[in-house]
N, C-alpha and C. Protein backbone atom coordinates (compact mmCIF):
# COMPACT_ATOMS: atom_id res chain seq x y z
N UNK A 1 -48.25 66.30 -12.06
CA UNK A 1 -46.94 66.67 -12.57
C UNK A 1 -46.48 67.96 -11.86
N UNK A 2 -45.07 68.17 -11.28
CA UNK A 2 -44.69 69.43 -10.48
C UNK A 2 -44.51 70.55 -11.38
N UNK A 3 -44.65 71.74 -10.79
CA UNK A 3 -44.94 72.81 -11.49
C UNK A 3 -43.61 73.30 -11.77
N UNK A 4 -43.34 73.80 -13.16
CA UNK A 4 -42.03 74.64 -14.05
C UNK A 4 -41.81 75.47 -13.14
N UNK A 5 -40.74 75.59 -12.30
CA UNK A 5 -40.41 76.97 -12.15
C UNK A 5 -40.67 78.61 -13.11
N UNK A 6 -40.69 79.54 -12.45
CA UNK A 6 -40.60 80.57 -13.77
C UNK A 6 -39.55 81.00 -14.49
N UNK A 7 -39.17 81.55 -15.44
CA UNK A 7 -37.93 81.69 -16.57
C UNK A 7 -37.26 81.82 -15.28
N UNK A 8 -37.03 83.26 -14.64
CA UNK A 8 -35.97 84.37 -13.76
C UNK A 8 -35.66 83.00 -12.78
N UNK A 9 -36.20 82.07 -12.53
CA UNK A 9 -36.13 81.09 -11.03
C UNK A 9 -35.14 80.12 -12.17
N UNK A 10 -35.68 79.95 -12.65
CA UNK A 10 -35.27 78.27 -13.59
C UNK A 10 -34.12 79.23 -14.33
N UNK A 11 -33.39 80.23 -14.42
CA UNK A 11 -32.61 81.18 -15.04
C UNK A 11 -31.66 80.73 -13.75
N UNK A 12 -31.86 81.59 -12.78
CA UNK A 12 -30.66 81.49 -11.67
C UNK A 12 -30.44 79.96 -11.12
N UNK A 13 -31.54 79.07 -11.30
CA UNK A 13 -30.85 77.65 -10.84
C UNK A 13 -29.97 77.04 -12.17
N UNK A 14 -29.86 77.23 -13.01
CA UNK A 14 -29.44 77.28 -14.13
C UNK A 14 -27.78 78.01 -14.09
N UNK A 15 -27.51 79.16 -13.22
CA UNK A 15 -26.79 80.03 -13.39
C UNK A 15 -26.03 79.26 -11.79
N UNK A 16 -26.56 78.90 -11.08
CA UNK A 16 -26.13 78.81 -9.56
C UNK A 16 -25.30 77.07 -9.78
N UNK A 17 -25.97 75.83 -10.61
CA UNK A 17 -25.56 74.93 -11.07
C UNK A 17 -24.20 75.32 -11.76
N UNK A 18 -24.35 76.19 -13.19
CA UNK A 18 -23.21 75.98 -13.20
C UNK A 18 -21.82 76.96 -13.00
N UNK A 19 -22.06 77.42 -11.67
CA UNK A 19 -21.12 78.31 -11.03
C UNK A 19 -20.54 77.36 -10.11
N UNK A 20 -21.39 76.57 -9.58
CA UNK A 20 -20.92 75.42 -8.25
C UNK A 20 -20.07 74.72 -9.41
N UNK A 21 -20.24 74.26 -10.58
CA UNK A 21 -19.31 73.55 -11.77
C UNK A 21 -18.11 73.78 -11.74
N UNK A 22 -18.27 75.30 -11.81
CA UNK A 22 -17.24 75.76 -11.94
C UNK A 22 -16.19 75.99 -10.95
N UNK A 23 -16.53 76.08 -10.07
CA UNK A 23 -16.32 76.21 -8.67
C UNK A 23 -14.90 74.79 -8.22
N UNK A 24 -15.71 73.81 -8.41
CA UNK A 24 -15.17 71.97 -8.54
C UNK A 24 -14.39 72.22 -9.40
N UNK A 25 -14.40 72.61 -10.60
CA UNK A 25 -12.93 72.20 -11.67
C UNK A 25 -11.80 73.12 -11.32
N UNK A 26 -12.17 74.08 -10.36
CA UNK A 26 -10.95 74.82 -10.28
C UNK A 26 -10.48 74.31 -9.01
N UNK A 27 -11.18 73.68 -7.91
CA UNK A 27 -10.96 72.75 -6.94
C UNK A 27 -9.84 71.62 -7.54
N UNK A 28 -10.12 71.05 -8.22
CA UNK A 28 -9.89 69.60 -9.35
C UNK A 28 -8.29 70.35 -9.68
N UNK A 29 -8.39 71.03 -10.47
CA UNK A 29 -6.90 71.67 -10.90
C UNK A 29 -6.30 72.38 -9.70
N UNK A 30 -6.70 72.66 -8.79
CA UNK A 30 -5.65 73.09 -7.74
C UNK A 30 -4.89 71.86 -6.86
N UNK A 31 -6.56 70.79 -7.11
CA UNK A 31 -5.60 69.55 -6.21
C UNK A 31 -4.46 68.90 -6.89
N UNK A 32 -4.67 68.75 -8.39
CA UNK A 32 -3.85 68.26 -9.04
C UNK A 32 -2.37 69.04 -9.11
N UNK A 33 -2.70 70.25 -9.17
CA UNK A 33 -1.45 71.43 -9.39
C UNK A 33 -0.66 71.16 -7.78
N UNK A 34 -1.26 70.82 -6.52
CA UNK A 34 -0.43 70.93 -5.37
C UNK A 34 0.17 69.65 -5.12
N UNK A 35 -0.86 68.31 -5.80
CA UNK A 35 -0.35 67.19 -5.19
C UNK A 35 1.27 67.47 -6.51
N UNK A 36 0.82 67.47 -7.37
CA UNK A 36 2.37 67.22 -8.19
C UNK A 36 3.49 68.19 -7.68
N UNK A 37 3.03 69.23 -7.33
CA UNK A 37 3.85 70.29 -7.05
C UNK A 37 4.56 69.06 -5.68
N UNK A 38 3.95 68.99 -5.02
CA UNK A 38 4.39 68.51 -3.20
C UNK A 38 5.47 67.07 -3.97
N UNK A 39 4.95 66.21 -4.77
CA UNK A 39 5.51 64.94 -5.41
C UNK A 39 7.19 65.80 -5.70
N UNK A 40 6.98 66.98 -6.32
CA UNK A 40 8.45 67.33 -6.86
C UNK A 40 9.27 67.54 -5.65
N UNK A 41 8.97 68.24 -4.90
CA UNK A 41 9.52 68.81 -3.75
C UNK A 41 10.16 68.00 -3.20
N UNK A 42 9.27 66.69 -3.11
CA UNK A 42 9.66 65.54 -2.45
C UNK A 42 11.05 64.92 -2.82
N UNK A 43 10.67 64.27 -4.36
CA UNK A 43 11.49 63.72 -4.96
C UNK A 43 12.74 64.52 -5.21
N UNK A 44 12.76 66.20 -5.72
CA UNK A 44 14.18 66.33 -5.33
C UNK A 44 14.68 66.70 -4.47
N UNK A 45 14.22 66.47 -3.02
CA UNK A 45 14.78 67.25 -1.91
C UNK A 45 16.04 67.74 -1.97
N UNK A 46 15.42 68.63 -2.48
CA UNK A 46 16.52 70.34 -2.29
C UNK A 46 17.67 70.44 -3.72
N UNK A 47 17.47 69.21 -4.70
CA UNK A 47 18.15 68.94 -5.93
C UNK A 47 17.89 70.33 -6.60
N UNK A 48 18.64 70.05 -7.85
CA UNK A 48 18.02 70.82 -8.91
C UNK A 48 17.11 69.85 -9.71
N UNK A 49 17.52 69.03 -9.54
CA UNK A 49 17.00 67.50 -10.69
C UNK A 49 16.04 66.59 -9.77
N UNK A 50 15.65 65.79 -9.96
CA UNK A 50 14.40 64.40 -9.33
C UNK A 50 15.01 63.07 -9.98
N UNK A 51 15.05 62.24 -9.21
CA UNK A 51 15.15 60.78 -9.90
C UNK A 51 13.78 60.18 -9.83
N UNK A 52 12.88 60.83 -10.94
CA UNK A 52 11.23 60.66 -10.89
C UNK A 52 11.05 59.48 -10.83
N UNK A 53 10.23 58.92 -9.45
CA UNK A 53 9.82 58.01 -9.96
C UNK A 53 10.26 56.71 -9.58
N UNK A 54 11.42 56.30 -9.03
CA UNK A 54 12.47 55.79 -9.23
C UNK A 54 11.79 54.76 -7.37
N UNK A 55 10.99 55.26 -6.19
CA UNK A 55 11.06 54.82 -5.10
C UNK A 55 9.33 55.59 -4.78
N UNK A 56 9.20 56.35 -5.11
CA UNK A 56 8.45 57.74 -4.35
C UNK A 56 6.65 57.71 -4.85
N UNK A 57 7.24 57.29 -6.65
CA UNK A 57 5.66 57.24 -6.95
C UNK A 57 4.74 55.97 -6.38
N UNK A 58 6.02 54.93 -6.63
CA UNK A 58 5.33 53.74 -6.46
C UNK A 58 4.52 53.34 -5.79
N UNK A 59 5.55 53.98 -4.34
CA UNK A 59 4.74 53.40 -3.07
C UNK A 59 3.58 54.37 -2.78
N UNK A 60 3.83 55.61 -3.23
CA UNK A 60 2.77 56.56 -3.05
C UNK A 60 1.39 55.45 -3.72
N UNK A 61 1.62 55.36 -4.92
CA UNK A 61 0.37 54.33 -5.34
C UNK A 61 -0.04 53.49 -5.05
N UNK A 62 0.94 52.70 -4.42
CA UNK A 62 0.31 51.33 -3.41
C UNK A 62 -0.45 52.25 -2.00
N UNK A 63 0.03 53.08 -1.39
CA UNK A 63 -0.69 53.68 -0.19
C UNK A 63 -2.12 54.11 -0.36
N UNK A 64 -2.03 54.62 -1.65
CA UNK A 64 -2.94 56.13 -1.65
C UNK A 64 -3.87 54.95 -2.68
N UNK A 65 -4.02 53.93 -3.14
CA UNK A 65 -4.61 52.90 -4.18
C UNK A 65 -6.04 52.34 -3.22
């Protein structure tokens, strides 16, 4: 059977896991925060308003599917 790390070792892999965690969900919410951001931009080119949806998501979903 492989040997326990010691507390201070099995402490920082413990601590290093979930920093890389953390690391990814703020990855995760930035991709999400830019792709929608870029989707708006798109859709109202240069509007004040968007016709969401309407041409833009669709095909985005058939491409990107």
């Amino acid at each position: 059977m492989p040997a326990v790390p010691d507390l201070a070792r099995f402490r920082k892999l413990v601590d290093d896991i979930s920093r890389l965690y953390a690391d990814a969900r703020r990855v995760q919410v930035r991709f999400g925060w830019e792709v929608g951001r870029r989707i708006v931009e798109e859709e109202q080119n240069g509007s004040l308003r968007a016709a969401y949806g309407s041409v833009l998501i669709p095909r985005l979903s058939r491409v990107l599917t």
